[in-house]
C-alpha atoms as a PDB file:
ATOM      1  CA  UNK A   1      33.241  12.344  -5.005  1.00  0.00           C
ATOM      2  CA  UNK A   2      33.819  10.276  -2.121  1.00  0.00           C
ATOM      3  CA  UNK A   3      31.606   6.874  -0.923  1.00  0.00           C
ATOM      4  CA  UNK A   4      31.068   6.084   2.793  1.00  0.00           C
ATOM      5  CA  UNK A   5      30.474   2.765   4.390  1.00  0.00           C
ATOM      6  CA  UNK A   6      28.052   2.097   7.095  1.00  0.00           C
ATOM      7  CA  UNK A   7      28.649  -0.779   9.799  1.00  0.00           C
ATOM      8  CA  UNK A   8      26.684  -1.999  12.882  1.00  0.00           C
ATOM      9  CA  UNK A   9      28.706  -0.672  16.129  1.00  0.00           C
ATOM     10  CA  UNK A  10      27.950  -3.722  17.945  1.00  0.00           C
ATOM     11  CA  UNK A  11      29.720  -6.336  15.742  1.00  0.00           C
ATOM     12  CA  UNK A  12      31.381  -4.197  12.945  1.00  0.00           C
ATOM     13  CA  UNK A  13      32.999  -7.744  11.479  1.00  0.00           C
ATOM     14  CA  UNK A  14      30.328  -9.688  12.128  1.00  0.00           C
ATOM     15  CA  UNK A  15      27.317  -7.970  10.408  1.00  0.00           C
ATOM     16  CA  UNK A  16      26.563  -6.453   7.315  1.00  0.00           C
ATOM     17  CA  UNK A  17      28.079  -3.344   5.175  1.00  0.00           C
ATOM     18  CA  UNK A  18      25.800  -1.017   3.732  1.00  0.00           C
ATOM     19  CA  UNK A  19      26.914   1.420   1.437  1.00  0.00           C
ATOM     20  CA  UNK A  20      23.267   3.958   3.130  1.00  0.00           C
ATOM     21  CA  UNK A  21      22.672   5.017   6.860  1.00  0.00           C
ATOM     22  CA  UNK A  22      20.130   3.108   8.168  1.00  0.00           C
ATOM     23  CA  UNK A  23      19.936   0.158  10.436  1.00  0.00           C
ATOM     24  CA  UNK A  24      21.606  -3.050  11.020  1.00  0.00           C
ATOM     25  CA  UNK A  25      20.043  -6.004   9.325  1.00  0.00           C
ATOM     26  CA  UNK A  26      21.006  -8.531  12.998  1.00  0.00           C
ATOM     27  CA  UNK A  27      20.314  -5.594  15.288  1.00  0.00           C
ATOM     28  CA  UNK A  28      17.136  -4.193  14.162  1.00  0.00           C
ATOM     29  CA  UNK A  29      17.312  -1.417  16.811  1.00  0.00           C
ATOM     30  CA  UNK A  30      21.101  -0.537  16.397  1.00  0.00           C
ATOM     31  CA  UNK A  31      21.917   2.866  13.633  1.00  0.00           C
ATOM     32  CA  UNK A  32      25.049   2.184  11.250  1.00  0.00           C
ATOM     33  CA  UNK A  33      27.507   4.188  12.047  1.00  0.00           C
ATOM     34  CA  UNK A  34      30.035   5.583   9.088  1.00  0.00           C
ATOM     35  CA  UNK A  35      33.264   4.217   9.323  1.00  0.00           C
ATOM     36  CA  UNK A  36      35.207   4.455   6.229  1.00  0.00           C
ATOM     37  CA  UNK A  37      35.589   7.504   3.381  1.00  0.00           C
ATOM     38  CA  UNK A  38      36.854   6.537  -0.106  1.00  0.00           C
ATOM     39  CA  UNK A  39      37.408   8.864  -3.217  1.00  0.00           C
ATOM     40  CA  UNK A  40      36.865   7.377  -6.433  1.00  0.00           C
ATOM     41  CA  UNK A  41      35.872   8.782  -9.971  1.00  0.00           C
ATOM     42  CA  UNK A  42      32.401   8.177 -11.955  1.00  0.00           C
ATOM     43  CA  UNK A  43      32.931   6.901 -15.672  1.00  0.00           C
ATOM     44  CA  UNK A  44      28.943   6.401 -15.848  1.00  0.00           C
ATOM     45  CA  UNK A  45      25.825   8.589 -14.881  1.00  0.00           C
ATOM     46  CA  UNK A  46      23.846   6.766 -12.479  1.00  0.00           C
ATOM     47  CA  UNK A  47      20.846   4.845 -13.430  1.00  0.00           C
ATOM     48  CA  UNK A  48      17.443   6.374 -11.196  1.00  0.00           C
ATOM     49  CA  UNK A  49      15.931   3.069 -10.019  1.00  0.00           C
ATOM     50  CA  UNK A  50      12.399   2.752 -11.535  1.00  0.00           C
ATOM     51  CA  UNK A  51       9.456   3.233  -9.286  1.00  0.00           C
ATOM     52  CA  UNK A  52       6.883   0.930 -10.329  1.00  0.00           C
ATOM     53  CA  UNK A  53       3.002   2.972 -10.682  1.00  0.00           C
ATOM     54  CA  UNK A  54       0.323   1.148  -9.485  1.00  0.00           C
ATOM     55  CA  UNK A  55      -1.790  -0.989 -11.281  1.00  0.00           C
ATOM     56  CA  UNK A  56      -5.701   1.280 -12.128  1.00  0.00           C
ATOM     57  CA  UNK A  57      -8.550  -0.608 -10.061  1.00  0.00           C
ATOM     58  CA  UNK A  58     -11.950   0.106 -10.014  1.00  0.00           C
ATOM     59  CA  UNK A  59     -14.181  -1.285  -7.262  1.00  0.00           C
ATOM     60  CA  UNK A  60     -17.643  -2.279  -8.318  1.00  0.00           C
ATOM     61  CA  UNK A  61     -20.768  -1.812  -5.835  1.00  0.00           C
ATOM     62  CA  UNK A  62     -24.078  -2.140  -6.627  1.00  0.00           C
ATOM     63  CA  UNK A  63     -23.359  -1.521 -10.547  1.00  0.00           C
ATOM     64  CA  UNK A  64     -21.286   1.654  -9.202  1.00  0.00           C
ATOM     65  CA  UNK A  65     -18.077   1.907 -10.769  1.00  0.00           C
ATOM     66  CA  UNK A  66     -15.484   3.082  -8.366  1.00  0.00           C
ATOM     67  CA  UNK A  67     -12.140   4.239  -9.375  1.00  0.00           C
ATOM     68  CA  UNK A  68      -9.367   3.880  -6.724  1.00  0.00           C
ATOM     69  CA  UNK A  69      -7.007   6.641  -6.997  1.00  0.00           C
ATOM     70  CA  UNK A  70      -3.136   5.898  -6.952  1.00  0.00           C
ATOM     71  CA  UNK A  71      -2.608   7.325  -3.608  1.00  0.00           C
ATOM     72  CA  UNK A  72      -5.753   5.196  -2.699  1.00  0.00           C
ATOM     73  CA  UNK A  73      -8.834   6.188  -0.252  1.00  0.00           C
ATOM     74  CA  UNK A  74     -10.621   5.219   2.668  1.00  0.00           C
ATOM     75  CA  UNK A  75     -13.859   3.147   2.616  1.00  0.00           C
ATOM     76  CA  UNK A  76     -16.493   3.319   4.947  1.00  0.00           C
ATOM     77  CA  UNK A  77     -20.667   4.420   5.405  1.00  0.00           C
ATOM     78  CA  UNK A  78     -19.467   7.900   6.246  1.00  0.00           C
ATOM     79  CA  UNK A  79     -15.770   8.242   4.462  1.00  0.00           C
ATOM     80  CA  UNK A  80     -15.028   7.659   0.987  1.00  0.00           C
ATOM     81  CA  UNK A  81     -16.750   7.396  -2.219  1.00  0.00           C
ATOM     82  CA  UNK A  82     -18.946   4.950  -0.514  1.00  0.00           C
ATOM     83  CA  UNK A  83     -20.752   7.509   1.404  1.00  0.00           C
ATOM     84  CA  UNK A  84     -22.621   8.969  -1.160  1.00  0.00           C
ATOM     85  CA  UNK A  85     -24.317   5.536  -2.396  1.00  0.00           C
ATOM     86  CA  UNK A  86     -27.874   5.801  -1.569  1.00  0.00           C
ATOM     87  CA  UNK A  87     -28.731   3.551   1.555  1.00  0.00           C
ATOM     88  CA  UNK A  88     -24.922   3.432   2.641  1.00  0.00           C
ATOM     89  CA  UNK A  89     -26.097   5.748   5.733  1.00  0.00           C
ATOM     90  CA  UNK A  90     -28.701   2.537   7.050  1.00  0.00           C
ATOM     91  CA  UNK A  91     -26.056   0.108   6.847  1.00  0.00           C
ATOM     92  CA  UNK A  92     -24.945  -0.369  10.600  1.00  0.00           C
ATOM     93  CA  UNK A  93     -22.227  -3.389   9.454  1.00  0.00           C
ATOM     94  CA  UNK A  94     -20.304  -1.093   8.147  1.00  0.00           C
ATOM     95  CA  UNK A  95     -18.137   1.273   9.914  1.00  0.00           C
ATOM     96  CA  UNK A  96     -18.100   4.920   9.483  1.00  0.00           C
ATOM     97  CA  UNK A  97     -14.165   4.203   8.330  1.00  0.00           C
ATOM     98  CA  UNK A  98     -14.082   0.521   7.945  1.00  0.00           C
ATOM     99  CA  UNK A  99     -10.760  -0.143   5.696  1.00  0.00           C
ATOM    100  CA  UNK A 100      -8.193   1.835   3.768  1.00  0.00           C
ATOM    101  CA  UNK A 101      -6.859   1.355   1.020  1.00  0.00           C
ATOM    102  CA  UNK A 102      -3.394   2.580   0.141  1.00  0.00           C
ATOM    103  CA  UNK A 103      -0.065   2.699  -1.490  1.00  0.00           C
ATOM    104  CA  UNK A 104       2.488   0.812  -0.261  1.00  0.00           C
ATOM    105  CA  UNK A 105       5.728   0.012  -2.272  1.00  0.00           C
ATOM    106  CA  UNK A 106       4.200   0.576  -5.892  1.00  0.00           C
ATOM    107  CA  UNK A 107       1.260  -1.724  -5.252  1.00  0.00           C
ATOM    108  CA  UNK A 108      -2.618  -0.559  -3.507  1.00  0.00           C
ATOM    109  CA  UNK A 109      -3.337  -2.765  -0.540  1.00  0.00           C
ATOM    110  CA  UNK A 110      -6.080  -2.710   1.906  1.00  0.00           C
ATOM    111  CA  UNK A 111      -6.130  -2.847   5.623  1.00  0.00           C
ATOM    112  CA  UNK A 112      -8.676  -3.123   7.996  1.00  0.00           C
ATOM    113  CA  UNK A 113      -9.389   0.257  10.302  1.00  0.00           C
ATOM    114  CA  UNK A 114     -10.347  -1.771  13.668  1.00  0.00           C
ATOM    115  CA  UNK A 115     -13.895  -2.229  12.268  1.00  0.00           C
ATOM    116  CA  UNK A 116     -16.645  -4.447  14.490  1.00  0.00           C
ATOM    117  CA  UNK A 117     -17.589  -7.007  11.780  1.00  0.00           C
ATOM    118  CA  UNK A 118     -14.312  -6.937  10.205  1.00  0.00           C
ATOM    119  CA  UNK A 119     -12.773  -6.652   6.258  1.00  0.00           C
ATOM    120  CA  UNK A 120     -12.782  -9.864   3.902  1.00  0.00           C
ATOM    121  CA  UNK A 121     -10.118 -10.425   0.611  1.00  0.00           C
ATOM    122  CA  UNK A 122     -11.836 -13.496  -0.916  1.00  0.00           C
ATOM    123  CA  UNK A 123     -13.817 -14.945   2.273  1.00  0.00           C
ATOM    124  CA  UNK A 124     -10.245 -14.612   4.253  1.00  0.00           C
ATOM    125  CA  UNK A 125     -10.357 -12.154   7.110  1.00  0.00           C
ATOM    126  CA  UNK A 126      -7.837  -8.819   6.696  1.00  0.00           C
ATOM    127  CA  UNK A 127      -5.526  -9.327   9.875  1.00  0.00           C
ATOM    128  CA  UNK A 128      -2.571  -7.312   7.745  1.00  0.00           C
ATOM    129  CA  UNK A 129      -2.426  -5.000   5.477  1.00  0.00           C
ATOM    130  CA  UNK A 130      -2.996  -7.525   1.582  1.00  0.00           C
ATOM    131  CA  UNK A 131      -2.105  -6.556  -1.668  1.00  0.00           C
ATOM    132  CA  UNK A 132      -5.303  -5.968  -4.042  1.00  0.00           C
ATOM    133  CA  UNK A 133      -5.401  -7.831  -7.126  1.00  0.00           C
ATOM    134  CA  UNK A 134      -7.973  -7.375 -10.322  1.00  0.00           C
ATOM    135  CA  UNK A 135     -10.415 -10.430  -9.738  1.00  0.00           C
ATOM    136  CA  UNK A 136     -10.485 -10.428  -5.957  1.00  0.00           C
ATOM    137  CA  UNK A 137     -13.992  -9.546  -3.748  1.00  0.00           C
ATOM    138  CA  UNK A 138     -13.605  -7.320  -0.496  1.00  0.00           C
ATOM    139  CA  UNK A 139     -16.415  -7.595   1.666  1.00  0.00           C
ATOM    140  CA  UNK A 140     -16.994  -5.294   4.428  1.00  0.00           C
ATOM    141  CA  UNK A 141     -18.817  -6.991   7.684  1.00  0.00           C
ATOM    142  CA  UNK A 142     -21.965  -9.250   6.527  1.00  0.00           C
ATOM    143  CA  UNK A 143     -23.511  -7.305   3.678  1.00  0.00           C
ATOM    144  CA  UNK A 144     -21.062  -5.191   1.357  1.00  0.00           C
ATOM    145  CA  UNK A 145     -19.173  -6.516  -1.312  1.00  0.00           C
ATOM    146  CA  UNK A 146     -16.824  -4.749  -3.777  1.00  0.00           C
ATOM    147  CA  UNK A 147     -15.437  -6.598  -6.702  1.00  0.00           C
ATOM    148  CA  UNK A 148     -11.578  -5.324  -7.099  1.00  0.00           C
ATOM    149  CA  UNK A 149     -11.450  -4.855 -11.383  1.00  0.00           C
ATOM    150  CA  UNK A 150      -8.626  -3.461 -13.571  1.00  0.00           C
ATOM    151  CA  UNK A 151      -9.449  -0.037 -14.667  1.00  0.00           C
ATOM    152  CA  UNK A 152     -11.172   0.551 -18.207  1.00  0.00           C
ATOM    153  CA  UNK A 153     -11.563   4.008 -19.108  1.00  0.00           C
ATOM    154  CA  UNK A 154     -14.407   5.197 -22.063  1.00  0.00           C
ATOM    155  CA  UNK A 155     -12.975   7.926 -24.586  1.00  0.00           C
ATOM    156  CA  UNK A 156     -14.021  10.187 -22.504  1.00  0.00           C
ATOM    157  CA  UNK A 157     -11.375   9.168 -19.578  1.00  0.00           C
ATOM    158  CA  UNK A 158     -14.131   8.106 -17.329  1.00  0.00           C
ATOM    159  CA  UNK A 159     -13.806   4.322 -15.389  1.00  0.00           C
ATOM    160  CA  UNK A 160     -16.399   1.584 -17.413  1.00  0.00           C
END
């Protein structure tokens, strides 16, 4: 089996070795090149690096429970589980899409889709994408609020 290093072209003493093709840490838009082939033996199997699975959250609407899936889901009057709340239709502060929420390195976060009267975590305006915690309130433009819960399931696997 043989290992290959990868250095920056630009300043190959200068900047960082990486043992994976990618790019260079001081020249964001520069590719590391492969430079140098070594054969050694493995005495050990490698060790698969543990992908961490999102924490379960529910959001909670008008006494709704709503579970977020892992992948996560869009929110909006016209997208999402929110769609099918009675009344959703009528409310004009939210956007058809307003936010997303999503998975993004083992963790759900939500982002704001370009919505008029913008996405709140806890009374702060969503500018970037945030992580979402159990405990936190998202409010979508004036009138919507979601309460962001840990996931509790009844014995008959169903969110609580």
């Amino acid at each position: 089996m043989a290992t290959v290093t990868y250095r920056c072209p630009d300043d190959p003493d200068g900047c960082q070795a990486s043992a994976t093709p990618g790019f260079c840490v001081t020249h964001p838009a520069t590719v590391l090149e492969a430079v140098r082939v070594a054969a050694f033996i493995v005495t050990e199997a490698p060790v698969a690096a543990a992908v961490p699975t999102p924490a379960a959250l529910t959001l909670r609407f008008l006494g709704r429970v709503i579970a977020v899936p892992a992948e996560g889901m869009e929110i909006g009057r016209e997208t999402g589980p929110l769609a099918a709340v009675p009344g959703m239709a009528e409310l004009t502060q939210v956007s058809r899409l307003h936010a997303r929420i999503q998975l993004l390195n083992g963790h759900l976060y939500i982002r704001d889709e370009h919505s008029l009267n913008h996405t709140y975590l806890d009374g702060r305006e969503l500018t970037t994408a945030r992580r979402l915690e159990p405990g936190q309130v998202v409010r979508l433009g004036r009138d919507v609020e979601l309460h962001v819960e840990a996931a509790q399931y009844d014995e008959f696997g169903l969110p609580s």
